[in-house]
C-alpha atoms as a PDB file:
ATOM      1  CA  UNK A   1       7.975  13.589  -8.521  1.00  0.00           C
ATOM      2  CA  UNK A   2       5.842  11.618  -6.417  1.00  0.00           C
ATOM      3  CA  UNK A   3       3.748   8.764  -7.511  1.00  0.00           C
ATOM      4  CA  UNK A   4       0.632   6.924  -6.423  1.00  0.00           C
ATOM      5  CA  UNK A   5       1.171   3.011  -6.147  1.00  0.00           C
ATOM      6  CA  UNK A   6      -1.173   0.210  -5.225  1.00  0.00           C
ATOM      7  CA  UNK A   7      -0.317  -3.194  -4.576  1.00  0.00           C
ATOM      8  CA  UNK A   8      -1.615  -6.529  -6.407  1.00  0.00           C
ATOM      9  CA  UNK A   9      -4.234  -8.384  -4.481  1.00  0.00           C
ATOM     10  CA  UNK A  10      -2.854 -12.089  -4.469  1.00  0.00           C
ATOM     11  CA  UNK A  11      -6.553 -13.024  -4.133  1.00  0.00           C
ATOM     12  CA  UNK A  12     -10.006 -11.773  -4.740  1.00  0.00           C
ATOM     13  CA  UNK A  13     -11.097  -9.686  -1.884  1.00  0.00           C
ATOM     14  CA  UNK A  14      -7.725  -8.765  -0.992  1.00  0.00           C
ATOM     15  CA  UNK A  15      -7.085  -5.624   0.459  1.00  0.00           C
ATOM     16  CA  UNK A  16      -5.816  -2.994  -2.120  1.00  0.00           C
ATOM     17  CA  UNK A  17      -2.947  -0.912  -0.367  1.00  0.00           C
ATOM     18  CA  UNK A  18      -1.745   2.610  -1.965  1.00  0.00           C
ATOM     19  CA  UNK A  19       1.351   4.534  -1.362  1.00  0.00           C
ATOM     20  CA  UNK A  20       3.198   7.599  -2.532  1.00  0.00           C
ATOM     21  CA  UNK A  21       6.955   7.091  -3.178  1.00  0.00           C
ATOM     22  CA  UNK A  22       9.011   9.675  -4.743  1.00  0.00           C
ATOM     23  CA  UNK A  23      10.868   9.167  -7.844  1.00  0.00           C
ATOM     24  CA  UNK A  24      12.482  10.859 -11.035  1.00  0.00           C
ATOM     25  CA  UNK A  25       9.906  11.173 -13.770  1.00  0.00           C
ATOM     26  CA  UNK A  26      12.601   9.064 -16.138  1.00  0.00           C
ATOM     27  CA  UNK A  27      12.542   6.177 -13.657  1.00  0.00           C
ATOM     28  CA  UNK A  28      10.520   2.981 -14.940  1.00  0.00           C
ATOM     29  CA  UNK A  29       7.469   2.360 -12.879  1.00  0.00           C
ATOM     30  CA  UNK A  30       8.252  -0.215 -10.083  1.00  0.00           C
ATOM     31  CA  UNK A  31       7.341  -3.608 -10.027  1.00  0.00           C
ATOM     32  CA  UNK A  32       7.667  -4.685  -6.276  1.00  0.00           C
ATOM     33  CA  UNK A  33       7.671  -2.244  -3.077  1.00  0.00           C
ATOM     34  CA  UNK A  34      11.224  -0.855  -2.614  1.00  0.00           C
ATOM     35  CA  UNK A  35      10.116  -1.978   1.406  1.00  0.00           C
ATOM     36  CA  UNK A  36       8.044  -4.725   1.590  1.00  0.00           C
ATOM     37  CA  UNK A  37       8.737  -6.455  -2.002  1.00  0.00           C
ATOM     38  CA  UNK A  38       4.978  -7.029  -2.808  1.00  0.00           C
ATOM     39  CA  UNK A  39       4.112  -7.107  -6.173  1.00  0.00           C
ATOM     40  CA  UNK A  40       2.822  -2.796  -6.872  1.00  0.00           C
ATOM     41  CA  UNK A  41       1.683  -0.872 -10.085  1.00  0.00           C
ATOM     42  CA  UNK A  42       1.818   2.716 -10.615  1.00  0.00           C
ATOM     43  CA  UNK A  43      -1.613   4.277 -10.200  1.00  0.00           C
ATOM     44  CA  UNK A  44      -3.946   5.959 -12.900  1.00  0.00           C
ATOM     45  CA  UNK A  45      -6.289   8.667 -11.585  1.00  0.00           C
ATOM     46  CA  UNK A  46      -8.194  10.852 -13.663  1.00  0.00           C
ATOM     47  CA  UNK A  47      -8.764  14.524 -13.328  1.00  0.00           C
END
């Protein structure tokens, strides 16, 4: 599956960065960009 993530602004009025990255619905939600290593969540949208 793919998944929406966004980073963690450090600060207010940081710049809030998304990204798709594949992974198996049974994997935990990441907690740091597999590339970078900032600090991500998974993304909720609604429908």
């Amino acid at each position: 599956m793919t998944y929406l993530y966004e980073t963690i602004p450090a600060h207010e009025g940081d710049e809030v960065k998304r990204c798709e990255i594949q992974q198996s619905k049974n994997d935990a939600s990441l907690t740091k960009h597999p590339e970078t290593g900032d600090p991500i969540r998974r993304a909720i949208l609604g429908g």
